[in-house]
N, C-alpha and C. Protein backbone atom coordinates (compact mmCIF):
# COMPACT_ATOMS: atom_id res chain seq x y z
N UNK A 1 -22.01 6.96 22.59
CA UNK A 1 -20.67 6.45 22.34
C UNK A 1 -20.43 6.41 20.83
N UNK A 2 -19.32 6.98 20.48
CA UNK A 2 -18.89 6.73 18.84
C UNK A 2 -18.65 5.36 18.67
N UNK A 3 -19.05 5.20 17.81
CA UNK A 3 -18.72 3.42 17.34
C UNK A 3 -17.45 3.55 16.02
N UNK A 4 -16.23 2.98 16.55
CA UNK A 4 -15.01 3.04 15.46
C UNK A 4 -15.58 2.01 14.18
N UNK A 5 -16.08 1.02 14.33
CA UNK A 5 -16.14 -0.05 13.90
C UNK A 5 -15.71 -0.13 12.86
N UNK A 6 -14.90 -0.51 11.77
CA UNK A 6 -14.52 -0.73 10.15
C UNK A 6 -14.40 0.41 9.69
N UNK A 7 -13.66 1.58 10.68
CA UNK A 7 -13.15 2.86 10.22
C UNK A 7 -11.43 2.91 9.99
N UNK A 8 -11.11 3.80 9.02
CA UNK A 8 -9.66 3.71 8.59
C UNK A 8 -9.58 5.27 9.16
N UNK A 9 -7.99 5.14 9.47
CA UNK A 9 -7.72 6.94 10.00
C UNK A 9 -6.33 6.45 9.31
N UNK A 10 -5.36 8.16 9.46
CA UNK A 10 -3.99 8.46 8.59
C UNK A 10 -4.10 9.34 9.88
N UNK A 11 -2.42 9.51 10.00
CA UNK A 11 -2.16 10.50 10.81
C UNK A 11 -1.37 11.49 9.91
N UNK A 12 -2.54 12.87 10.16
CA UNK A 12 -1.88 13.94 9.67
C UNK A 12 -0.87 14.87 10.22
N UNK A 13 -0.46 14.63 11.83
CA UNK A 13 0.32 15.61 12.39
C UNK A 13 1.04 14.56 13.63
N UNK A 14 1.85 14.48 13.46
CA UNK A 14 2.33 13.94 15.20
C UNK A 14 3.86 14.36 15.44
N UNK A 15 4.30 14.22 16.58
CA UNK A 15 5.68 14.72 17.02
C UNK A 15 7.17 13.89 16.58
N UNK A 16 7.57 14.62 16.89
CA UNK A 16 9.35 14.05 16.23
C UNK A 16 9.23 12.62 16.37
N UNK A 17 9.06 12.23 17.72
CA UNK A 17 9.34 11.22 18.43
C UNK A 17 8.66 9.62 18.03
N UNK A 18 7.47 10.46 17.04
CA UNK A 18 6.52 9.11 16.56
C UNK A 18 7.43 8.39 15.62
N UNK A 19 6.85 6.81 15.56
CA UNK A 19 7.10 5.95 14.65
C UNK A 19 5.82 6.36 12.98
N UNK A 20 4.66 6.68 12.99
CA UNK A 20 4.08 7.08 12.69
C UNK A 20 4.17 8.14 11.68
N UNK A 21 3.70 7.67 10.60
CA UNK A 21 3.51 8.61 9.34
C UNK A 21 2.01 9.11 8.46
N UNK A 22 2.40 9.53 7.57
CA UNK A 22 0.80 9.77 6.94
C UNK A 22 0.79 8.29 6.23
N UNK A 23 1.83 7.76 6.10
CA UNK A 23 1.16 6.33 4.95
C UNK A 23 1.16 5.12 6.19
N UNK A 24 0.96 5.26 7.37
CA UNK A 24 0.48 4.46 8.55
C UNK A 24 -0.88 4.51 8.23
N UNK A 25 -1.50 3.03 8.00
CA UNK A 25 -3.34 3.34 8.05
C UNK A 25 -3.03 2.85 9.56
N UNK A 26 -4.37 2.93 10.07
CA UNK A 26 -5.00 1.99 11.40
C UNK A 26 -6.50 1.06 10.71
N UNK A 27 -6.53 0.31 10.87
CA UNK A 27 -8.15 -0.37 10.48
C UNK A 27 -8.57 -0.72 12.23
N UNK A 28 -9.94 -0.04 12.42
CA UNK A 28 -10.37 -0.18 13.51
C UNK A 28 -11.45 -1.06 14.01
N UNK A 29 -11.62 -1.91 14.82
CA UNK A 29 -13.02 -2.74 15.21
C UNK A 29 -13.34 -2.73 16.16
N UNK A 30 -14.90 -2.76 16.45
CA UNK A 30 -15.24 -2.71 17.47
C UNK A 30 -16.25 -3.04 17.89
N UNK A 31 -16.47 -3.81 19.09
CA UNK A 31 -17.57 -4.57 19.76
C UNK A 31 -18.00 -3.93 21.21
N UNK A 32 -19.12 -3.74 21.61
CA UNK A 32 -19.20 -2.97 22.51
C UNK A 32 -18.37 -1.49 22.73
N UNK A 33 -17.40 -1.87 23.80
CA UNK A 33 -16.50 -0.44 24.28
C UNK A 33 -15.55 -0.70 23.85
N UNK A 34 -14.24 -2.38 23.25
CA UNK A 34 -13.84 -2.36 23.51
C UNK A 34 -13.44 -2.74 21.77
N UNK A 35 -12.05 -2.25 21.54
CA UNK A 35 -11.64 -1.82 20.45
C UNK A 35 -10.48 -2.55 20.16
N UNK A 36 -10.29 -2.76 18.93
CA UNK A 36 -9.25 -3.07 18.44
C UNK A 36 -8.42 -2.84 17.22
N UNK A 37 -7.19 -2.67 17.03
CA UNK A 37 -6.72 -2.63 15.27
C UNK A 37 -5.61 -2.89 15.52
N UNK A 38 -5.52 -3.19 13.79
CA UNK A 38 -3.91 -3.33 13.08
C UNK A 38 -3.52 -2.10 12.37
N UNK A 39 -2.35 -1.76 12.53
CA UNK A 39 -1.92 -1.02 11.68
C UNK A 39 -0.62 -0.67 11.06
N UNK A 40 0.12 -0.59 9.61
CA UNK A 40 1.19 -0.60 9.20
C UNK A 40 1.23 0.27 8.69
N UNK A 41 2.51 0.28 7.94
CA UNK A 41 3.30 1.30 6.58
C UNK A 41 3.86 2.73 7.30
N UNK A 42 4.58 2.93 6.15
CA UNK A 42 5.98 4.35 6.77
C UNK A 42 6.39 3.46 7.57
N UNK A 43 7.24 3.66 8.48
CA UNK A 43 8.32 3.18 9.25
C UNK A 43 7.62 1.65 10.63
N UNK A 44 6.14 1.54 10.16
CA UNK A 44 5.99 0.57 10.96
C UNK A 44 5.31 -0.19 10.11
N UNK A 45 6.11 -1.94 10.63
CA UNK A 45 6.27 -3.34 9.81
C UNK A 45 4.84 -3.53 10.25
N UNK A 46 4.11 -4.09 11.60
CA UNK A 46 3.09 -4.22 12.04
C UNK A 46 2.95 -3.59 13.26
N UNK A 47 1.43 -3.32 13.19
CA UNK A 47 1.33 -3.01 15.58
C UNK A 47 -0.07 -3.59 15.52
N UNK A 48 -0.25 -3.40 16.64
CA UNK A 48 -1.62 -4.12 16.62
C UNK A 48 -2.29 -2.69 18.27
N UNK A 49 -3.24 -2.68 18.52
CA UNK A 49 -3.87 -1.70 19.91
C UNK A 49 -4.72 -2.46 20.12
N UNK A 50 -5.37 -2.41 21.60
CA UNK A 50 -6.44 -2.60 22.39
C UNK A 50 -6.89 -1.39 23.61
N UNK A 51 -8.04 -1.30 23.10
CA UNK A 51 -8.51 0.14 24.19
C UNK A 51 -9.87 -0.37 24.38
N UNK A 52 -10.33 0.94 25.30
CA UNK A 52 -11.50 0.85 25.94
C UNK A 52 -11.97 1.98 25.57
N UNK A 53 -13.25 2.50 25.08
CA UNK A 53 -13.77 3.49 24.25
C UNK A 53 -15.13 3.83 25.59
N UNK A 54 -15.15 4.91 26.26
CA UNK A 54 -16.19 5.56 27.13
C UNK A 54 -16.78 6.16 26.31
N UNK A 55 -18.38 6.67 27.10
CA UNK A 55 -19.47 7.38 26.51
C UNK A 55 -19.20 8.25 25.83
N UNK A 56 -17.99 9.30 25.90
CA UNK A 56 -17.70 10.66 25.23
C UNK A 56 -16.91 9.84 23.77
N UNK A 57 -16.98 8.62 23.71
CA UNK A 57 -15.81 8.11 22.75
C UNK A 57 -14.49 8.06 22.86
N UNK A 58 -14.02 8.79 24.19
CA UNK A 58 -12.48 8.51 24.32
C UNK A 58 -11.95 7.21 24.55
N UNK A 59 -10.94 6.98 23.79
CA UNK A 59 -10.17 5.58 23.97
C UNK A 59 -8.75 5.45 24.62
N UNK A 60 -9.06 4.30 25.76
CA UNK A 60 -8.25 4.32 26.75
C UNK A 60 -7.05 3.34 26.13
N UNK A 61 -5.75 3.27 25.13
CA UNK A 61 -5.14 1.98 24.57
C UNK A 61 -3.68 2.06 24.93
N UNK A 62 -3.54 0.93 24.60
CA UNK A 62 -2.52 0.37 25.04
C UNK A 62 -1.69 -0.32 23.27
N UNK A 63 -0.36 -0.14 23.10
CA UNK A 63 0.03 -0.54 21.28
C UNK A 63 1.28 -1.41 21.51
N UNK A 64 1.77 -1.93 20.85
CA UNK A 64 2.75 -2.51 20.32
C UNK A 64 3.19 -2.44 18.77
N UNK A 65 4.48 -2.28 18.45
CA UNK A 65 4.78 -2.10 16.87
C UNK A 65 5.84 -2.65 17.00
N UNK A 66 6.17 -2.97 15.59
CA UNK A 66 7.55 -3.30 15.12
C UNK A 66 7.46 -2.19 13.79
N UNK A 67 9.22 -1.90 14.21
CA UNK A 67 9.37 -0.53 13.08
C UNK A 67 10.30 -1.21 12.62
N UNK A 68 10.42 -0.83 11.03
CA UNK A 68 11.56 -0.99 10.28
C UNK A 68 12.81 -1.47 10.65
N UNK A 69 13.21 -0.93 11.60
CA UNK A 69 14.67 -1.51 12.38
C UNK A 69 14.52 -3.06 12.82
N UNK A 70 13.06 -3.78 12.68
CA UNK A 70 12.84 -4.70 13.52
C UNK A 70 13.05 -4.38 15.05
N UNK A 71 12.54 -3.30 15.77
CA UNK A 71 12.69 -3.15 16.98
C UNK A 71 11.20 -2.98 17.69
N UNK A 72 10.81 -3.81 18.83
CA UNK A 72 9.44 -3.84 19.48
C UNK A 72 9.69 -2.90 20.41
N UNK A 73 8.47 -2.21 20.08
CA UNK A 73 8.30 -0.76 20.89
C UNK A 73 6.41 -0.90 21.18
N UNK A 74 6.41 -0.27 22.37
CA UNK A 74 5.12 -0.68 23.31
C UNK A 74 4.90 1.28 23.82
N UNK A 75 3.61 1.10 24.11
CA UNK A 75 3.02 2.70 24.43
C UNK A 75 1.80 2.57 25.13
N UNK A 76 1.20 4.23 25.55
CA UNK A 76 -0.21 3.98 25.68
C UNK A 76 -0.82 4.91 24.99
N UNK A 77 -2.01 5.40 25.37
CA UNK A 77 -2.39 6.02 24.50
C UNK A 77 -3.74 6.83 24.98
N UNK A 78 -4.11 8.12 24.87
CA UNK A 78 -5.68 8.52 25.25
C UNK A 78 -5.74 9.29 23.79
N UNK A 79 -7.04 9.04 23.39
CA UNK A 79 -7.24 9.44 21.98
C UNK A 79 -8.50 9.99 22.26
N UNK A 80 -8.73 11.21 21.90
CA UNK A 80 -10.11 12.16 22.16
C UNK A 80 -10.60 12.43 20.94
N UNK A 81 -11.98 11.90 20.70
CA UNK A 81 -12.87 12.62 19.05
C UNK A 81 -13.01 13.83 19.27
N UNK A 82 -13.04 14.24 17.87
CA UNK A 82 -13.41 15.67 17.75
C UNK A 82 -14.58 15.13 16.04
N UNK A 83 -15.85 15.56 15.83
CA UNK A 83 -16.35 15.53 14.87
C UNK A 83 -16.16 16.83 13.94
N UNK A 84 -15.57 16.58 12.54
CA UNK A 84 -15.98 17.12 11.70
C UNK A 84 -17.23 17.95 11.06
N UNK A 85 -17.19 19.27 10.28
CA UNK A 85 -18.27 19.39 9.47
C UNK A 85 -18.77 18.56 8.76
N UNK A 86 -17.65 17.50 8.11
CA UNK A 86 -18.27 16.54 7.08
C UNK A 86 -18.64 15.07 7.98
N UNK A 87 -18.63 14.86 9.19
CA UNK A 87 -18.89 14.24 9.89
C UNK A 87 -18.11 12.99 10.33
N UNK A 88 -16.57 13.02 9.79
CA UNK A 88 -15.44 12.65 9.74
C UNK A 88 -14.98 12.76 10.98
N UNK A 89 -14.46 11.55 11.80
CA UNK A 89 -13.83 11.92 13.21
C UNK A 89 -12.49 11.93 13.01
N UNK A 90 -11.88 13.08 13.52
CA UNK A 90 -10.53 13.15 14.09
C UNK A 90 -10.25 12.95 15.84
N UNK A 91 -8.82 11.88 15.48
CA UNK A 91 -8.47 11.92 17.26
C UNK A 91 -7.09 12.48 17.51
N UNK A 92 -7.77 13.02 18.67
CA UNK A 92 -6.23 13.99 19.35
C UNK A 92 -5.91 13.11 19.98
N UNK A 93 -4.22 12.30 19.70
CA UNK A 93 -3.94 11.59 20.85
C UNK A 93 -2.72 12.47 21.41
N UNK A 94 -2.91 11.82 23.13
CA UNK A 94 -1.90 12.08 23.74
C UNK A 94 -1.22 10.42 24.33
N UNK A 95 0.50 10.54 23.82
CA UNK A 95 0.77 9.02 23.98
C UNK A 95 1.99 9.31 24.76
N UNK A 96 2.61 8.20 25.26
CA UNK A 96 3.89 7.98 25.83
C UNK A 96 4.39 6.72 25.21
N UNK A 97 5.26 6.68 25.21
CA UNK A 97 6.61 5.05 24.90
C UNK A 97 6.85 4.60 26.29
N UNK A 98 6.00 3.61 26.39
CA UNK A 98 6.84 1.98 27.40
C UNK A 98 8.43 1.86 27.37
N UNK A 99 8.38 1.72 26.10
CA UNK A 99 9.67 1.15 25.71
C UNK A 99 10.60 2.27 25.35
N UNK A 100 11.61 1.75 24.73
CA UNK A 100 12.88 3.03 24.03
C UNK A 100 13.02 4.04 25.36
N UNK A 101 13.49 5.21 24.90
CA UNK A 101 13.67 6.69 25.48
C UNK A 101 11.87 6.90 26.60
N UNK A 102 11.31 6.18 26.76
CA UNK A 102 9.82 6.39 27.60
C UNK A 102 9.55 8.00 27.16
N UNK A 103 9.31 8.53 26.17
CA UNK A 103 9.28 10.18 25.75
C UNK A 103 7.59 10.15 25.36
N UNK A 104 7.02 11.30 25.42
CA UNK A 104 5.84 11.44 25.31
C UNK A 104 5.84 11.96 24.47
N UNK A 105 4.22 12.16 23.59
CA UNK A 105 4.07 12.64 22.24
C UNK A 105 2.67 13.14 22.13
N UNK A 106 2.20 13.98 20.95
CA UNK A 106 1.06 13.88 20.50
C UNK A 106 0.97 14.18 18.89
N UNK A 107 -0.81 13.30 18.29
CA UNK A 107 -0.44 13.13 17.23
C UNK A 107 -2.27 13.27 17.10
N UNK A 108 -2.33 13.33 15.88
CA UNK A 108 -3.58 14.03 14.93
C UNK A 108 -3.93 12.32 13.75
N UNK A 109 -5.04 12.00 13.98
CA UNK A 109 -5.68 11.24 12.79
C UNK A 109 -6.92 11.47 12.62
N UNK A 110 -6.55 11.26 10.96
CA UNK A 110 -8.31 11.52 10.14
C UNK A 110 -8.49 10.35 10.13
N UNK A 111 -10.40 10.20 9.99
CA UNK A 111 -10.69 9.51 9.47
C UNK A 111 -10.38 9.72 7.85
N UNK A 112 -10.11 8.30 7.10
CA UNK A 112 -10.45 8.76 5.48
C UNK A 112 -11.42 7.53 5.15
């Protein structure tokens, strides 16, 4: 199992539809499987996630944010590692919106 624990990621690629920018950090923690973070900046005030991280490292989460508009927007989320040459994990997520338009997305983060 990958351990996130006190890892920072940026998202370098995601769809129209994201709240999500490159100056969004995530700070990640983690105890056993089960994960947690905060994360702000670009167009989101705060969010916070909770997932469940299996043997391959995929994380099963669930988010909440407030964006700039002051508007609460909720999602889920499957996020798949991929390791780096430099040993840097990137996750492919595939997400949907709870809330708003319910539109699906996908989006790219590095670790930095």
């Amino acid at each position: 199992m990958i351990n996130y624990h006190n890892k920072r990621f940026r998202p370098v690629k995601s769809s129209k539809n994201s709240e999500t920018t490159s100056e969004t950090i995530f700070f990640y923690k983690q105890s056993g499987n089960i994960l947690t973070c905060n994360y702000s900046g670009g167009n989101v005030i705060e969010g916070h996630l909770i997932g469940l991280v299996n043997d391959e490292g995929i994380i099963d989460m669930r988010y909440h944010q407030i964006n700039k508009n002051e508007v609460l927007m909720t999602g889920i989320c499957i996020s798949k590692p991929e390791i780096d040459a430099n040993g840097k994990i990137r996750l492919h997520e595939t997400w949907q919106w709870t809330s708003g338009d319910a539109s699906k997305g996908n989006s790219i983060l590095e670790e930095i």
